[in-house]
PDB file of N, CA and C in Angstrom:
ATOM      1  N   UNK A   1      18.573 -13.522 -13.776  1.00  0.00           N
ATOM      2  CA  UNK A   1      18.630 -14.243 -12.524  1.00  0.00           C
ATOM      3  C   UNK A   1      19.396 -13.392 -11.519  1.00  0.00           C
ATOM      4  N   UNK A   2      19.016 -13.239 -10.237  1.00  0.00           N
ATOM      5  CA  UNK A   2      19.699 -12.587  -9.431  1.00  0.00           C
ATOM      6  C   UNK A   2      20.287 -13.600  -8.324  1.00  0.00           C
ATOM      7  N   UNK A   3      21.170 -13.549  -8.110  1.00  0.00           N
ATOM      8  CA  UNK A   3      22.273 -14.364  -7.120  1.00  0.00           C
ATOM      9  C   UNK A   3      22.690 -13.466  -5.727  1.00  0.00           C
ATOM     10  N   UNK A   4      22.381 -14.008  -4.801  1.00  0.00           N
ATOM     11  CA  UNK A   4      22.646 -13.865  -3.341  1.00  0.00           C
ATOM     12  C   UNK A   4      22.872 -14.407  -2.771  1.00  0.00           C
ATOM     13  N   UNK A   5      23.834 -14.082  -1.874  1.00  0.00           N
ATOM     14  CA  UNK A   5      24.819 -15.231  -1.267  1.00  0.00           C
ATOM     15  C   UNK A   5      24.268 -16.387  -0.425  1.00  0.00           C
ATOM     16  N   UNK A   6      23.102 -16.412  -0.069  1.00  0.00           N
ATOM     17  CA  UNK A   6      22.090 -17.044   0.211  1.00  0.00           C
ATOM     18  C   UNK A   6      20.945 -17.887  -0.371  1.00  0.00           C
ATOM     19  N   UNK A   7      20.264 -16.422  -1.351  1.00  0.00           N
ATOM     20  CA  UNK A   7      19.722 -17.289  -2.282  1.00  0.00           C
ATOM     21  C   UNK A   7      19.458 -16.813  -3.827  1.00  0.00           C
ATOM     22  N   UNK A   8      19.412 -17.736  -4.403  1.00  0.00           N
ATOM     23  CA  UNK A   8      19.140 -17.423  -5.797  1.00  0.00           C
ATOM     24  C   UNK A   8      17.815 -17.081  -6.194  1.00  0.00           C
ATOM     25  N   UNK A   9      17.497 -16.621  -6.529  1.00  0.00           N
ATOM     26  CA  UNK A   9      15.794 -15.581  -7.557  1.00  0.00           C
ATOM     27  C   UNK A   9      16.058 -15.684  -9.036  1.00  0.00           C
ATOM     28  N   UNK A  10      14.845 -16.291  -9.923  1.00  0.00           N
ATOM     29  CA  UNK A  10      14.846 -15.882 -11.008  1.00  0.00           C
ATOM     30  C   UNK A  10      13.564 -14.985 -11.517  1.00  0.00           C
ATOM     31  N   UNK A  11      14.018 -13.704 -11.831  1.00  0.00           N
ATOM     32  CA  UNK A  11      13.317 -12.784 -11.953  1.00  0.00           C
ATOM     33  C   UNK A  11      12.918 -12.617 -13.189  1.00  0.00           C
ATOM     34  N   UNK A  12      11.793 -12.821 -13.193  1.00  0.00           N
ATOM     35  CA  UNK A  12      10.754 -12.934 -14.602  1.00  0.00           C
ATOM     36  C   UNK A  12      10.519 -11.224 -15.293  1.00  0.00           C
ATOM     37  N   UNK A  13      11.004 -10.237 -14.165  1.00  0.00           N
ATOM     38  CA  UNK A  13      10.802  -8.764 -14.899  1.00  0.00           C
ATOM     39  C   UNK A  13      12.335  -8.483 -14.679  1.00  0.00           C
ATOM     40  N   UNK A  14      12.629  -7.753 -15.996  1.00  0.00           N
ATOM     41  CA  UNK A  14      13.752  -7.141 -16.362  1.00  0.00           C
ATOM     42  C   UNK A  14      13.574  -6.097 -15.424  1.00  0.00           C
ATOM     43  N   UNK A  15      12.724  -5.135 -15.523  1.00  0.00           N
ATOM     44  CA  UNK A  15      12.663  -3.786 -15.024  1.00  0.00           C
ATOM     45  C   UNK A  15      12.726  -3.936 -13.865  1.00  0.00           C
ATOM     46  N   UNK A  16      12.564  -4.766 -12.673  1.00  0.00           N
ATOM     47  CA  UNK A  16      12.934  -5.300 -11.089  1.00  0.00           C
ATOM     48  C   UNK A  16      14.112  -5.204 -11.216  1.00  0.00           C
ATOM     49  N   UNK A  17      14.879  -6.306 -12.088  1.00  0.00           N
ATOM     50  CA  UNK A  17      15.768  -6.619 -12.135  1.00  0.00           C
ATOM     51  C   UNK A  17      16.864  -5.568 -12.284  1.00  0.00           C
ATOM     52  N   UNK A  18      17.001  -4.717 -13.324  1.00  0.00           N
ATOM     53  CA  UNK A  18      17.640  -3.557 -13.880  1.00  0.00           C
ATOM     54  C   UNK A  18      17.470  -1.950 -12.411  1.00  0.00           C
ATOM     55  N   UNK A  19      16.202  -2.027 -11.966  1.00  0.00           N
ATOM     56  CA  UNK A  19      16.003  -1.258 -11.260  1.00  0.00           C
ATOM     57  C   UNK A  19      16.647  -1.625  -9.046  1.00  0.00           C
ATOM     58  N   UNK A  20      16.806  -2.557  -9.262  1.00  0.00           N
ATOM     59  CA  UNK A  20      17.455  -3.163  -7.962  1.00  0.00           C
ATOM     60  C   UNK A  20      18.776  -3.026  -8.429  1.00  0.00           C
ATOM     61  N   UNK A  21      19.912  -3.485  -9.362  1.00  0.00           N
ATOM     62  CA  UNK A  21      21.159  -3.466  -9.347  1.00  0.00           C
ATOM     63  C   UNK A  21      21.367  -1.964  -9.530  1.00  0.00           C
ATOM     64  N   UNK A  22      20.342  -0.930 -10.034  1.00  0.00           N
ATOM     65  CA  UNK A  22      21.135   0.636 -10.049  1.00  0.00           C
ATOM     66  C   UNK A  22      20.796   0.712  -8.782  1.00  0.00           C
ATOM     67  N   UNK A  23      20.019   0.743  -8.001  1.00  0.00           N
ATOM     68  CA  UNK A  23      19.775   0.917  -6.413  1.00  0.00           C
ATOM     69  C   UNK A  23      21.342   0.771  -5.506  1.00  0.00           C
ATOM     70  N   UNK A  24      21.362  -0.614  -6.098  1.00  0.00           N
ATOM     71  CA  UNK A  24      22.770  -1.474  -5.022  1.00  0.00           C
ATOM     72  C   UNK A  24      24.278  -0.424  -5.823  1.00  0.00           C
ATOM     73  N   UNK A  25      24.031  -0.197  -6.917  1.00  0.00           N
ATOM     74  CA  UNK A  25      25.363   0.502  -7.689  1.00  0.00           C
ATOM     75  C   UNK A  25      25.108   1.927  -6.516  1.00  0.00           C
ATOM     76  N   UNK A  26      23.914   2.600  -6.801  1.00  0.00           N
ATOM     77  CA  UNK A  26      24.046   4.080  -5.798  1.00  0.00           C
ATOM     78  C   UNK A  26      24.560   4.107  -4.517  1.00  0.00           C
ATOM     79  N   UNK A  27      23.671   2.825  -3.494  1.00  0.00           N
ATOM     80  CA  UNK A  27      24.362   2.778  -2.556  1.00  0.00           C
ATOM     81  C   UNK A  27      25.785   2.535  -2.455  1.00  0.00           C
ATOM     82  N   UNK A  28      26.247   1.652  -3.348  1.00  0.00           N
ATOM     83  CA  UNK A  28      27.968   1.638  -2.915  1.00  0.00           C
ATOM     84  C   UNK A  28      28.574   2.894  -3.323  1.00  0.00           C
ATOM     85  N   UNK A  29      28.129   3.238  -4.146  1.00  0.00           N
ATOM     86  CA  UNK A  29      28.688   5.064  -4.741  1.00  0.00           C
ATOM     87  C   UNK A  29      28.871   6.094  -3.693  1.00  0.00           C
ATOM     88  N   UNK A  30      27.941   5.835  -2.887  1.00  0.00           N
ATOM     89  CA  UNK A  30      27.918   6.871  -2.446  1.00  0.00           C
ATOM     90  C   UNK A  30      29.004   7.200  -1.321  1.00  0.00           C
ATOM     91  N   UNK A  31      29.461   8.468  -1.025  1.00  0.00           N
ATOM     92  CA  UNK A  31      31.099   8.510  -0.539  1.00  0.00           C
ATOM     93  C   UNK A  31      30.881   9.674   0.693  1.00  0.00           C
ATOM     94  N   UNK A  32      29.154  10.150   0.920  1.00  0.00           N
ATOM     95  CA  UNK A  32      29.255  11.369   2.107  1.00  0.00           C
ATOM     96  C   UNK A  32      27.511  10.770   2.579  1.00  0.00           C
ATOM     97  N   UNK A  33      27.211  11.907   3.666  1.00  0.00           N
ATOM     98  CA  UNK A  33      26.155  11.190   4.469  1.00  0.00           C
ATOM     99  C   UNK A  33      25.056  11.650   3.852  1.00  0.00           C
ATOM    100  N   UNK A  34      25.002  12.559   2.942  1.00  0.00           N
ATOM    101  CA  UNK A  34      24.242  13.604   1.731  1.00  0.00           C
ATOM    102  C   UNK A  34      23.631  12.563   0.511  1.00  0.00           C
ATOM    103  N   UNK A  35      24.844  11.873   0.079  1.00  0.00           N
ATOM    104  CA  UNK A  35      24.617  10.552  -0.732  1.00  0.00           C
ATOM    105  C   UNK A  35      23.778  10.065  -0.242  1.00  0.00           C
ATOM    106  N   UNK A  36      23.982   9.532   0.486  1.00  0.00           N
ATOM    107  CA  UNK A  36      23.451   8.376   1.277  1.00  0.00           C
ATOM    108  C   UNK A  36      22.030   8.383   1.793  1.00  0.00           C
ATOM    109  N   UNK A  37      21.266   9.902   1.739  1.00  0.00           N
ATOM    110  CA  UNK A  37      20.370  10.331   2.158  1.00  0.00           C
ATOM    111  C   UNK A  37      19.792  10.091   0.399  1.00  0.00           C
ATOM    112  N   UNK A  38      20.227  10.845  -0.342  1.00  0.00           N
ATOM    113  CA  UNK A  38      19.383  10.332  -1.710  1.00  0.00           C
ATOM    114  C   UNK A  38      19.124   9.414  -1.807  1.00  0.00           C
ATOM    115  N   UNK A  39      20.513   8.189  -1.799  1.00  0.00           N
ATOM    116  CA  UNK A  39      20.238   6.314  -1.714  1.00  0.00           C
ATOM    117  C   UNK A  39      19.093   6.250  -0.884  1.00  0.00           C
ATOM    118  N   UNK A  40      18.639   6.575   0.372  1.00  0.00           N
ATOM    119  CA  UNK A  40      17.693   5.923   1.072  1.00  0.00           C
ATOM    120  C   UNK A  40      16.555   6.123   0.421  1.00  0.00           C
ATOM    121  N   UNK A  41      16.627   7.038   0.192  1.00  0.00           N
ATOM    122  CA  UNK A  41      15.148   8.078  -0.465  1.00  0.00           C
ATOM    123  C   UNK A  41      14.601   7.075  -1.960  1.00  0.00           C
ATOM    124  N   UNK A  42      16.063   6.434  -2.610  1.00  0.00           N
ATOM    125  CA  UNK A  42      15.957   5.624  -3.993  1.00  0.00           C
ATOM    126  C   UNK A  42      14.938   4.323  -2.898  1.00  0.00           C
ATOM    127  N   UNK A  43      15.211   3.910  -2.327  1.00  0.00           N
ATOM    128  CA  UNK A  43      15.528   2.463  -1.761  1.00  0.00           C
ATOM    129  C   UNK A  43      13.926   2.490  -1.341  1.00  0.00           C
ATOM    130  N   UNK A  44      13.598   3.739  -0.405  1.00  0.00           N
ATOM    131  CA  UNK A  44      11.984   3.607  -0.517  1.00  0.00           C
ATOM    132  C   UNK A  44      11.009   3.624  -1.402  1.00  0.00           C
ATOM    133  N   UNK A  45      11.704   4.328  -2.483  1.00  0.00           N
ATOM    134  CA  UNK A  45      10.915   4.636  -3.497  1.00  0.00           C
ATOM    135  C   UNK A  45      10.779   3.167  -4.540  1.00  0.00           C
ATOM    136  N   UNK A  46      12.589   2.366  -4.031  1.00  0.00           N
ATOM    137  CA  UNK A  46      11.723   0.714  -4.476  1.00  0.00           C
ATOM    138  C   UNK A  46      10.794   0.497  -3.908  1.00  0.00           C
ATOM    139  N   UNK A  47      11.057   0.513  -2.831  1.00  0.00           N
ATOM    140  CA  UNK A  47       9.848  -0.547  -1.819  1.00  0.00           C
ATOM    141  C   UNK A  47       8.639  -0.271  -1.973  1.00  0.00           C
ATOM    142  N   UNK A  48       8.114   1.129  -2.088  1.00  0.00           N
ATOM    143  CA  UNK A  48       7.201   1.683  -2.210  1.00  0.00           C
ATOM    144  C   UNK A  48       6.257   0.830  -3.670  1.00  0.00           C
ATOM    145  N   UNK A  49       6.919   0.746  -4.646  1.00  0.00           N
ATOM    146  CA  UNK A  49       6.760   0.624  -6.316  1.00  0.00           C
ATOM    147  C   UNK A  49       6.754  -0.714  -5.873  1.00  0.00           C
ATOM    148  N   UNK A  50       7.735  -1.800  -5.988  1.00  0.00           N
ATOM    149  CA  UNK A  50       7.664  -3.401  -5.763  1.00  0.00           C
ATOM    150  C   UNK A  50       7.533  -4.018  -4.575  1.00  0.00           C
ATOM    151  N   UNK A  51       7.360  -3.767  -3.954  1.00  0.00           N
ATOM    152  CA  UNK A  51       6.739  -4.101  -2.485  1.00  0.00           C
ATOM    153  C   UNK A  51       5.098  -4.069  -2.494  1.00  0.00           C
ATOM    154  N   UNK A  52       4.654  -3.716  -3.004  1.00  0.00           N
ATOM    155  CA  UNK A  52       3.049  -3.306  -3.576  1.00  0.00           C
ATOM    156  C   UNK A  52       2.576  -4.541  -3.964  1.00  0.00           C
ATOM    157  N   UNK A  53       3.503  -5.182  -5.414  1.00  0.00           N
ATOM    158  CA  UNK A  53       3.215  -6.309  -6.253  1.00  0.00           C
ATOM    159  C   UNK A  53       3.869  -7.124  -5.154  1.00  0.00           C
ATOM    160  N   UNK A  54       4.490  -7.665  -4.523  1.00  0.00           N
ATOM    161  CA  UNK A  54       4.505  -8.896  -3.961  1.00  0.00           C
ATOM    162  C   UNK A  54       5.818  -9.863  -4.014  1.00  0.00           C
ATOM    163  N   UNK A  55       6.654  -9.025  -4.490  1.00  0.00           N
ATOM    164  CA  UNK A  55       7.888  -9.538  -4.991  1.00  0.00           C
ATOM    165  C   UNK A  55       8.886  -9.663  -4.040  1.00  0.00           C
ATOM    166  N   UNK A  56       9.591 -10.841  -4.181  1.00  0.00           N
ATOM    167  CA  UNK A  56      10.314 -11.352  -2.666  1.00  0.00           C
ATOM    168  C   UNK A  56      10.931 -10.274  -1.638  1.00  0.00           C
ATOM    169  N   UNK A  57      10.562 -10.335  -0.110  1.00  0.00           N
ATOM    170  CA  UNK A  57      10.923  -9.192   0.591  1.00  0.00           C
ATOM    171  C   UNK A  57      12.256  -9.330   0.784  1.00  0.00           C
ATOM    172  N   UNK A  58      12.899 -10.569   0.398  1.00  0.00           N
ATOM    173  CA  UNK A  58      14.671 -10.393   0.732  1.00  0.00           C
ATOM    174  C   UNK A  58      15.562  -9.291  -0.110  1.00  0.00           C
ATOM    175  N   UNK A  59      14.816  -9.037  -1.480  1.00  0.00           N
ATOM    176  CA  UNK A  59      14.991  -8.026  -2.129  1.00  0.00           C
ATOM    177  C   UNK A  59      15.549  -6.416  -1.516  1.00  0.00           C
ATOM    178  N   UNK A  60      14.380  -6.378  -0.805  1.00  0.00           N
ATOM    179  CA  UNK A  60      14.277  -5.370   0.357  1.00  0.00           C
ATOM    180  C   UNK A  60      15.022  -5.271   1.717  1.00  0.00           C
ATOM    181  N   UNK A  61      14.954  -6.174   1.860  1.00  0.00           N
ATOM    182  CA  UNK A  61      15.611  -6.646   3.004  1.00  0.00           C
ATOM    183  C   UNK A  61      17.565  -6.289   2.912  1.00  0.00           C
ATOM    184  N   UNK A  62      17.894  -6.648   1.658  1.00  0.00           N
ATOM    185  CA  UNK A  62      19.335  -6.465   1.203  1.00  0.00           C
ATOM    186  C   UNK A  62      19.403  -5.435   0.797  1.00  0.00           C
ATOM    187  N   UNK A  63      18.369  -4.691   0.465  1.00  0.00           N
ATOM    188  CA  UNK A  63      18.788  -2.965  -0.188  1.00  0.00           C
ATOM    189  C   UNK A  63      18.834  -2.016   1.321  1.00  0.00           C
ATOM    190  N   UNK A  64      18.277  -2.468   2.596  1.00  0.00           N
ATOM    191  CA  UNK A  64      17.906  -1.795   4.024  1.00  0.00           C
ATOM    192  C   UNK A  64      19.631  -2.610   4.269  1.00  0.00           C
ATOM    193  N   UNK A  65      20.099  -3.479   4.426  1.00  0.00           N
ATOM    194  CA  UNK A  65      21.236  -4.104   4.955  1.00  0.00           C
ATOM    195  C   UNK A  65      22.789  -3.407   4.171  1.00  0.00           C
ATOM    196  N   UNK A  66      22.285  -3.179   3.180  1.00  0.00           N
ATOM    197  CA  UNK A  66      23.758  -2.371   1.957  1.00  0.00           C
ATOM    198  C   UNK A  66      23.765  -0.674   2.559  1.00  0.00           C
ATOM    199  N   UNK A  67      22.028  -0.045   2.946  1.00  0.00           N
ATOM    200  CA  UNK A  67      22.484   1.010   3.455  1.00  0.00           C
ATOM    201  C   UNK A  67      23.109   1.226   4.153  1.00  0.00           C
ATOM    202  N   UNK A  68      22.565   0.002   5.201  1.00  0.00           N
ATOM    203  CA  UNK A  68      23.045   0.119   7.062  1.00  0.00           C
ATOM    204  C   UNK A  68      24.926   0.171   6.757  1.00  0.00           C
ATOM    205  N   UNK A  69      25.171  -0.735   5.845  1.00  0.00           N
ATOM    206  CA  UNK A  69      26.644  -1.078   5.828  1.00  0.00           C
ATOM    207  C   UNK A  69      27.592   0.092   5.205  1.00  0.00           C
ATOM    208  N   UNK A  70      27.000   0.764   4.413  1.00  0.00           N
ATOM    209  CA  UNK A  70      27.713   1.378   3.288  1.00  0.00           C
ATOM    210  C   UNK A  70      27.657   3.468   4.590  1.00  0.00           C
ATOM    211  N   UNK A  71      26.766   3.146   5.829  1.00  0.00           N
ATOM    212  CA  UNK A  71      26.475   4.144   6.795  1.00  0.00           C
ATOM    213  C   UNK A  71      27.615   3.940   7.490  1.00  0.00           C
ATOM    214  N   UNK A  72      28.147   2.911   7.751  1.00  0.00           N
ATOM    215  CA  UNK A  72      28.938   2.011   8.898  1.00  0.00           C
ATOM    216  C   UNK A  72      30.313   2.523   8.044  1.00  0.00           C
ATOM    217  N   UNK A  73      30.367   2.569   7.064  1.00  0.00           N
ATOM    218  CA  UNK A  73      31.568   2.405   6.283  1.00  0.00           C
ATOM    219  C   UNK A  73      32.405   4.112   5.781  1.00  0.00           C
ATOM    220  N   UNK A  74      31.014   4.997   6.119  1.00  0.00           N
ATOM    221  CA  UNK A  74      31.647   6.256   6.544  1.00  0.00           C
ATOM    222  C   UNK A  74      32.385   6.928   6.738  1.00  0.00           C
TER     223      UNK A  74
END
């Protein structure tokens, strides 16, 4: 189950599941603007892969909002 401060998802694929929280772990990792350029590069390469199948866009939506923040935080 994935929990957001908004809303809750229960995610029927592990591999979504497992593959979105290393996404959100990279972006907070990352500590220069170099990082942060790989993170984006991860983040399309979700969207690209589960964005296809149909799977909730808030997903997406919070992995584009953690970059913007974690850019800000610089």
């Amino acid at each position: 189950m994935l929990i957001h401060p908004k809303i809750v998802m229960y995610l029927t694929n592990p591999q979504l599941e497992n593959s979105y929280y290393k996404t959100v772990l990279v972006i907070e990792s990352c500590k220069t603007k170099e990082q942060l350029e790989g993170a984006s590069r991860m983040v399309e390469n979700f969207k690209e892969l589960y964005g296809l199948v149909g799977y909730p866009k808030a997903l997406l939506y919070n992995l584009d909002r953690k970059l913007d923040k974690q850019l800000w935080q610089l």
